[in-house]
N, C-alpha and C. Protein backbone atom coordinates (compact mmCIF):
# COMPACT_ATOMS: atom_id res chain seq x y z
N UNK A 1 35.28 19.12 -5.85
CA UNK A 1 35.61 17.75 -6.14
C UNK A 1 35.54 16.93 -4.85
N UNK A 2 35.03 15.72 -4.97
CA UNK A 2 34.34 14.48 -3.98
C UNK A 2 35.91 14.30 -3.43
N UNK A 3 36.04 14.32 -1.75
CA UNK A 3 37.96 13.64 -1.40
C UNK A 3 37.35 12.84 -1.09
N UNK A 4 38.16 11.19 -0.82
CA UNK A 4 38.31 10.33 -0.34
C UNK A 4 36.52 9.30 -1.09
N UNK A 5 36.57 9.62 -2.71
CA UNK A 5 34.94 9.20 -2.59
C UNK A 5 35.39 7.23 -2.54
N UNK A 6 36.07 7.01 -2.77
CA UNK A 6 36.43 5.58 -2.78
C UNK A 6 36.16 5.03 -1.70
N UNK A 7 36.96 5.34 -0.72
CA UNK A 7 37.13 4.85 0.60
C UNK A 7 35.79 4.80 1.50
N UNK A 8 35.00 6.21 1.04
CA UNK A 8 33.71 6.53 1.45
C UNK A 8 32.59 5.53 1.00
N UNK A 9 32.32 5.16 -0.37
CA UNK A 9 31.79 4.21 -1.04
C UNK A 9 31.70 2.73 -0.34
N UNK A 10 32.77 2.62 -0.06
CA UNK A 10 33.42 1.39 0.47
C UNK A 10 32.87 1.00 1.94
N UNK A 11 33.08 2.37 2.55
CA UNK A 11 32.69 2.28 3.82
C UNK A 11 31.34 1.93 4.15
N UNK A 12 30.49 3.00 3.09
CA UNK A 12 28.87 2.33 2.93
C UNK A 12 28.70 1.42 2.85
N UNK A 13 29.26 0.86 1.89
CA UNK A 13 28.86 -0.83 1.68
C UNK A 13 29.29 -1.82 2.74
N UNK A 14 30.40 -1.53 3.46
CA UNK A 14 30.69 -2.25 4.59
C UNK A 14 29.63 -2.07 5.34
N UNK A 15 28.93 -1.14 5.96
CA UNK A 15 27.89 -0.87 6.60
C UNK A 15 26.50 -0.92 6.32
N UNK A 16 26.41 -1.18 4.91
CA UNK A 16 24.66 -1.65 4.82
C UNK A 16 24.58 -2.56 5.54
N UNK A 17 22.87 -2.35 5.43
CA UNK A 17 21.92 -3.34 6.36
C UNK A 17 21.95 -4.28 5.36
N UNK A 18 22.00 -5.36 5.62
CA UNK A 18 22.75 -6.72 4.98
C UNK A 18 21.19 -7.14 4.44
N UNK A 19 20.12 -7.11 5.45
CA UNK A 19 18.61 -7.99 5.73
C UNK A 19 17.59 -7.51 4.14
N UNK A 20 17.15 -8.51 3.57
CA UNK A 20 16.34 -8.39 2.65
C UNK A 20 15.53 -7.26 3.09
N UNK A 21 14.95 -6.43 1.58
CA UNK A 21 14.02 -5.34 1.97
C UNK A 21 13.48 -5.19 0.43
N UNK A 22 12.24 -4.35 0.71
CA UNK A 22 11.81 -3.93 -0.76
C UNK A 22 10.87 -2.24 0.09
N UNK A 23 10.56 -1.60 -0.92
CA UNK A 23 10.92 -0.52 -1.02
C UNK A 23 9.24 -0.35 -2.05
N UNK A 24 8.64 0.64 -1.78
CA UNK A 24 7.49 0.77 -3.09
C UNK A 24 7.30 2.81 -2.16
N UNK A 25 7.81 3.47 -3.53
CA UNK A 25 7.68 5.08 -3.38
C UNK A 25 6.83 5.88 -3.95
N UNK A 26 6.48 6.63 -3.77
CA UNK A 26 5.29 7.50 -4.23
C UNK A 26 3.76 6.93 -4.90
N UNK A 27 3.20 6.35 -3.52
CA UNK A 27 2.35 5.07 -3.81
C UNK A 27 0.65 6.74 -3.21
N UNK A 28 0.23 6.25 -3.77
CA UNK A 28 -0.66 7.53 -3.65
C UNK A 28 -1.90 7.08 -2.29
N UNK A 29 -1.70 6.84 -1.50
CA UNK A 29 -2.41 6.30 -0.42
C UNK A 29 -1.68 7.55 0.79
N UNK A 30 -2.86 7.77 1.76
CA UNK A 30 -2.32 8.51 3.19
C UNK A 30 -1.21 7.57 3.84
N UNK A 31 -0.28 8.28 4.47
CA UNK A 31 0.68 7.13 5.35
C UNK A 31 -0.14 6.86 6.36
N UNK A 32 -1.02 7.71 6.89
CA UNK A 32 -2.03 6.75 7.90
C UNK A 32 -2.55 6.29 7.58
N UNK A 33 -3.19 5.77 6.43
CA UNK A 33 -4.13 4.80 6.46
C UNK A 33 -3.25 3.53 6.01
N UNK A 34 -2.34 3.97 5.55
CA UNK A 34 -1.30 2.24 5.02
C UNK A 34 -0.60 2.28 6.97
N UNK A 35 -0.33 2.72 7.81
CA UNK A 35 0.04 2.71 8.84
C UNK A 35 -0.83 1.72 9.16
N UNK A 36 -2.04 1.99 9.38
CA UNK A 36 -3.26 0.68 9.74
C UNK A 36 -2.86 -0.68 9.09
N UNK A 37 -2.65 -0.35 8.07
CA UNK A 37 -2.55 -1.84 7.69
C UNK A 37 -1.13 -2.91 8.16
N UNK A 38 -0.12 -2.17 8.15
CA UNK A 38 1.48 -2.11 8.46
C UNK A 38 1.34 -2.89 9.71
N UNK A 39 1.09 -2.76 10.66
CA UNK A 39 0.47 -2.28 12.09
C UNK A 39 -0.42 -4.31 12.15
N UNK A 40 -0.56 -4.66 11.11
CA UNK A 40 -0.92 -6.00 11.42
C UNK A 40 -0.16 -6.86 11.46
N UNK A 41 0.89 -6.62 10.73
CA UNK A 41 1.89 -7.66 9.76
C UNK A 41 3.33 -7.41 10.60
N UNK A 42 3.44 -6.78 11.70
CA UNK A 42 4.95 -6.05 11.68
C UNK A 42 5.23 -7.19 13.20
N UNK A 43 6.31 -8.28 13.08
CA UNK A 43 6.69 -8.98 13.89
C UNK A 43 5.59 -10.54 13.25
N UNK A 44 5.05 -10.55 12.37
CA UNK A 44 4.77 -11.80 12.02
C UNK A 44 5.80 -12.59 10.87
N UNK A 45 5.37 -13.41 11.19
CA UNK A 45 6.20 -14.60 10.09
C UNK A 45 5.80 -13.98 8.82
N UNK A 46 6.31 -14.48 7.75
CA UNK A 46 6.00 -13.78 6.28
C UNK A 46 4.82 -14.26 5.63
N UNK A 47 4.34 -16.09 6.08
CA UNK A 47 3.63 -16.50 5.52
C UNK A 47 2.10 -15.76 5.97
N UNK A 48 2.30 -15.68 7.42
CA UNK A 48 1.21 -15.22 8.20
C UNK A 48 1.20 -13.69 7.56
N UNK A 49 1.97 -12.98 7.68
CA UNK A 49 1.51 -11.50 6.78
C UNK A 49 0.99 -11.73 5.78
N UNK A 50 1.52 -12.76 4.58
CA UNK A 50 1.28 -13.11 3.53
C UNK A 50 -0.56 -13.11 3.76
N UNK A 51 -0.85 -13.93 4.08
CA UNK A 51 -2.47 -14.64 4.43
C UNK A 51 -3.00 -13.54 5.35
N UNK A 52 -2.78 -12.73 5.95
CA UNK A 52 -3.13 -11.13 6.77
C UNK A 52 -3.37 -10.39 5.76
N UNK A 53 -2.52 -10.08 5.15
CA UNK A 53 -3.04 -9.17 4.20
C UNK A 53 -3.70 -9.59 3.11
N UNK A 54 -3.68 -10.70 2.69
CA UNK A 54 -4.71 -11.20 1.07
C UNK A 54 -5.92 -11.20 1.83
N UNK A 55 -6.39 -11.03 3.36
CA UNK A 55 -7.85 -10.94 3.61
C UNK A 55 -7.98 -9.79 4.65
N UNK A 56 -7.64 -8.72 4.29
CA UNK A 56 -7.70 -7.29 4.67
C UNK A 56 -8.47 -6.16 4.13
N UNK A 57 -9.54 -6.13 4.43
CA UNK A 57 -10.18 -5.08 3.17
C UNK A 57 -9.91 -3.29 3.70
N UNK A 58 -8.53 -3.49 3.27
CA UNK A 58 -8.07 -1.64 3.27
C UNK A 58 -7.40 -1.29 1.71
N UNK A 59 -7.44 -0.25 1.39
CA UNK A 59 -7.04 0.06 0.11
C UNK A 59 -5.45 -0.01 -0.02
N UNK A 60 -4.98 -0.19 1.33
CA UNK A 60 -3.73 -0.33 1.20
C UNK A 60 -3.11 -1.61 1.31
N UNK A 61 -3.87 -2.46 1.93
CA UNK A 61 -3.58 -4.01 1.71
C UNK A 61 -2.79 -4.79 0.44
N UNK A 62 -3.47 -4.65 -0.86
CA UNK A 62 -3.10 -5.14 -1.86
C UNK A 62 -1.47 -4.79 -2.04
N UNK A 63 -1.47 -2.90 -1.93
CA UNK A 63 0.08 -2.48 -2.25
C UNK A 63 1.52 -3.40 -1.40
N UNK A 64 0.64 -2.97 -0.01
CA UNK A 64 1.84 -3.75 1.16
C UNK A 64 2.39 -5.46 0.87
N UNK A 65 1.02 -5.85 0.24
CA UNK A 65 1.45 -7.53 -0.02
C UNK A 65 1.93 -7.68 -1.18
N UNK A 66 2.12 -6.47 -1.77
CA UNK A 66 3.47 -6.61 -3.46
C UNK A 66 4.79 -6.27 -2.41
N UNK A 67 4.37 -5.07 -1.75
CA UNK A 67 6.20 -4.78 -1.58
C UNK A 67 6.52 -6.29 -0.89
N UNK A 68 5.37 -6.66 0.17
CA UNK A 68 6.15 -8.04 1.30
C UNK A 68 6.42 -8.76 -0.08
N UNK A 69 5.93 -9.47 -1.08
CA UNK A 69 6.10 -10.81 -1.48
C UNK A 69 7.43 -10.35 -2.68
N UNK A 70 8.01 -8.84 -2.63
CA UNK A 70 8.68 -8.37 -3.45
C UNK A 70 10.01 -8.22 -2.31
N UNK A 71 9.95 -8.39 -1.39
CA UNK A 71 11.25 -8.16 -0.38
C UNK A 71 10.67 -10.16 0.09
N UNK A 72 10.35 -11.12 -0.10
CA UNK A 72 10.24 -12.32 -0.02
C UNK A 72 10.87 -12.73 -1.40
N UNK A 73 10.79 -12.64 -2.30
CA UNK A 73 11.55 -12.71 -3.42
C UNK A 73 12.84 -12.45 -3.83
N UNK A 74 13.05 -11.19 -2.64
CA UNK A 74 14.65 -10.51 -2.66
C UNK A 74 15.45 -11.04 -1.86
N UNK A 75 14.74 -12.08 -0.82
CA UNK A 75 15.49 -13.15 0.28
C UNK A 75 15.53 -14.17 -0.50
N UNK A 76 14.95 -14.69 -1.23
CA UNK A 76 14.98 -16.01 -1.82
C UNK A 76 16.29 -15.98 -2.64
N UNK A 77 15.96 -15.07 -4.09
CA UNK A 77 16.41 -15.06 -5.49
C UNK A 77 17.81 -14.57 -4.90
N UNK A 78 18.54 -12.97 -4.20
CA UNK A 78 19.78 -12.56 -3.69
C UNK A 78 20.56 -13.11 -2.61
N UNK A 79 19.97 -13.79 -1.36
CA UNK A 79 20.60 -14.46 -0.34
C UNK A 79 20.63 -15.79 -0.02
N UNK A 80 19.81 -16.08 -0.84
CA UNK A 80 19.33 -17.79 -0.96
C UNK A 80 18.43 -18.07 0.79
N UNK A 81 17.89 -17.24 1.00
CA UNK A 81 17.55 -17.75 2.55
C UNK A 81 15.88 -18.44 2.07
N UNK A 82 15.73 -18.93 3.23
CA UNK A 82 14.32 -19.80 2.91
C UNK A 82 13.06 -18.69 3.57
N UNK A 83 12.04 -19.68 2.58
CA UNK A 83 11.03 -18.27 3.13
C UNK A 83 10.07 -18.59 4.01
N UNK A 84 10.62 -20.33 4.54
CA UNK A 84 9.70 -20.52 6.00
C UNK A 84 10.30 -20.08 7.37
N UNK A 85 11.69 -19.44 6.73
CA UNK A 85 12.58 -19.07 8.26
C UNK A 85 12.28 -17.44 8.29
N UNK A 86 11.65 -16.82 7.44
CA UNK A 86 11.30 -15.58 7.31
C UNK A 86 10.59 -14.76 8.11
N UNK A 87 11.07 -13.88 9.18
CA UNK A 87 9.72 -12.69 9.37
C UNK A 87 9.84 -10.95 9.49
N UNK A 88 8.89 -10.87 9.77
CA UNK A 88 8.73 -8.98 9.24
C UNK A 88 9.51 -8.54 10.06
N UNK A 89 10.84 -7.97 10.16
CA UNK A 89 11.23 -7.23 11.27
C UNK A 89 11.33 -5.94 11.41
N UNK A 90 11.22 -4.89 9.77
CA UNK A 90 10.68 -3.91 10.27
C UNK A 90 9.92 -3.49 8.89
N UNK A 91 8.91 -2.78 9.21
CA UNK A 91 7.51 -2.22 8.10
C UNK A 91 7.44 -1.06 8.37
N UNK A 92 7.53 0.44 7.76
CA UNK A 92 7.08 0.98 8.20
C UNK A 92 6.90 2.41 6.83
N UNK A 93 5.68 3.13 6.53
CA UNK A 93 5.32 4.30 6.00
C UNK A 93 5.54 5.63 6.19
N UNK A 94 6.31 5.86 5.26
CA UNK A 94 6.79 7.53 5.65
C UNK A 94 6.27 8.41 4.78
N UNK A 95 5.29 9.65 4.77
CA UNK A 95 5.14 10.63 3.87
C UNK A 95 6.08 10.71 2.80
N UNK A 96 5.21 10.85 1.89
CA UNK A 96 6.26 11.21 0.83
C UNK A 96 5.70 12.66 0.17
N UNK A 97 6.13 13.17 -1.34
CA UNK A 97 5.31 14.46 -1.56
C UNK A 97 3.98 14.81 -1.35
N UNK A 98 3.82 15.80 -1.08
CA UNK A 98 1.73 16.08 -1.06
C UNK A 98 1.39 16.72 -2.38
N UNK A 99 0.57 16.09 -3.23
CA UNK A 99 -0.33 17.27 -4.34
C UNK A 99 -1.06 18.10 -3.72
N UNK A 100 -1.11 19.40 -3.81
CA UNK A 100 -1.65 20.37 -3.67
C UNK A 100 -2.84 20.81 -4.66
N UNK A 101 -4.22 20.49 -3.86
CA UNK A 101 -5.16 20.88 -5.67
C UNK A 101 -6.05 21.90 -4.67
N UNK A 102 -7.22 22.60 -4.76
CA UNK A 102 -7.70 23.63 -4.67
C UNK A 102 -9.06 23.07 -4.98
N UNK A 103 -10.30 23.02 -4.42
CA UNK A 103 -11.68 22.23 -4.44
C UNK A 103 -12.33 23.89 -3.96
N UNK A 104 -13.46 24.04 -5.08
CA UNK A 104 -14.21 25.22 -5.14
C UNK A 104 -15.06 25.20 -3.51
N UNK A 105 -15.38 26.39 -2.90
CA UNK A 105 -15.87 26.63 -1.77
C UNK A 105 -17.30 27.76 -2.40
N UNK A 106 -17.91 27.73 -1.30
CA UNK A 106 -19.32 28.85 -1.52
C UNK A 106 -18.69 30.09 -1.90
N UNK A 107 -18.98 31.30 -2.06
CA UNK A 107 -19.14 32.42 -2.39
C UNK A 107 -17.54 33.14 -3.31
N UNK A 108 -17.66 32.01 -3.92
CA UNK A 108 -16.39 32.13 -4.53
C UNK A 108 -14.89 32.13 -4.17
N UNK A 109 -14.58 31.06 -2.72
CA UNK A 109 -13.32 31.13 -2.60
C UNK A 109 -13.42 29.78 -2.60
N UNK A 110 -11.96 29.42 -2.24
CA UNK A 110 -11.53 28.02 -2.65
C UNK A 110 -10.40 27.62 -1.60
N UNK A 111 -10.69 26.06 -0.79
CA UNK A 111 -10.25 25.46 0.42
C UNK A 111 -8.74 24.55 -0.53
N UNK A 112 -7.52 24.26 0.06
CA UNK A 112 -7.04 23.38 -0.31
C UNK A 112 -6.98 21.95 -0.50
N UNK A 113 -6.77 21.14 -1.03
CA UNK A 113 -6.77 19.94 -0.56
C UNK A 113 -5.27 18.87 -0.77
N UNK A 114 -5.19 18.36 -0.09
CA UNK A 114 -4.03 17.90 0.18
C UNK A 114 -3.87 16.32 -0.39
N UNK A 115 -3.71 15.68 -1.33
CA UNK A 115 -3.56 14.67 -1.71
C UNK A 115 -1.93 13.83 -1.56
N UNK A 116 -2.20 12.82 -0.11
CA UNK A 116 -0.51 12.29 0.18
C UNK A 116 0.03 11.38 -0.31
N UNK A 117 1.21 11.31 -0.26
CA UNK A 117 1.55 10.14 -0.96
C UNK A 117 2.42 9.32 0.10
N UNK A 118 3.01 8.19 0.07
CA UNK A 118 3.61 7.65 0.63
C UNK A 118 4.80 6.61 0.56
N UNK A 119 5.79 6.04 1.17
CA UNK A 119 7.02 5.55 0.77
C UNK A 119 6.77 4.68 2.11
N UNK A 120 6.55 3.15 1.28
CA UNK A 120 6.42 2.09 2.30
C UNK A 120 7.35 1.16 2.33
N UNK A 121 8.23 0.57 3.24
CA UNK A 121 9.15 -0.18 3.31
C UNK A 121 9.14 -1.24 3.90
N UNK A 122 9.29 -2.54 3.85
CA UNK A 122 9.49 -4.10 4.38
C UNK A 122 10.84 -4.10 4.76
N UNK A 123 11.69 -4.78 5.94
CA UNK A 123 12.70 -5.20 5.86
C UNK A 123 12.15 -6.69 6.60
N UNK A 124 12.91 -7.56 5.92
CA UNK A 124 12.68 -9.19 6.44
C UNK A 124 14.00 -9.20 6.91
N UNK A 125 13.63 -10.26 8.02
CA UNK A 125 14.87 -11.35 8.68
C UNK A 125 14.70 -12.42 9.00
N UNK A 126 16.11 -13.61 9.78
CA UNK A 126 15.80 -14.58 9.77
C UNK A 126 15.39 -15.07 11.14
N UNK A 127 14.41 -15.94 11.37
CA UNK A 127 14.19 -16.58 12.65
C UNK A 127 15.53 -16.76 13.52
């Protein structure tokens, strides 16, 4: 049995990170290759990420500019903050599970292949 789960609960919440964020998990892209894209946007204003990434041709572009305009939405609609005082203060892609599949090789054996996934995160703040 959980001691003290109240107090503990409590304590978390005293201690979250207060700063808008959005969150997009098991997004089927390499974390390096959404790293590339991350890697443009990280210390810009929101509008400027915004317009960075709608003219980015990486496969990971499109995803990153749902989570940004989905953690821009979570500053607006939950904290009431404005979204010209907005910028990226931290972005960043972490591995998430790997599929494991098996791709036929010559003389009858077979190489693995590793299909990654990834867990990309926005946190915004204010100017």
């Amino acid at each position: 049995m959980a001691t003290r789960s109240k107090e503990k609960s409590a304590a978390r919440k005293a201690n979250a990170d207060k700063r808008p964020q959005a969150h997009a998990k098991y997004i089927r892209i390499s974390p390096r290759k959404v790293k590339i894209v991350i890697d443009l946007i990280r210390g810009k204003s929101a509008e400027d990420a915004q317009a960075i990434l709608t003219y980015t041709p990486k496969a990971a572009a499109p995803v990153v500019l749902k989570v940004l305009n989905s953690a821009i939405a979570n500053a607006e609609n939950n904290q009431n903050l404005n979204r010209k005082d907005l910028y990226v203060a931290e972005v960043y892609a972490n591995p998430g599970p790997t599929l494991k599949r098996y791709v036929a090789r010559s003389r009858g054996s077979a190489s693995p292949m590793l299909k990654r996934t990834s867990h990309i995160s926005v946190v915004l703040d204010q100017k």
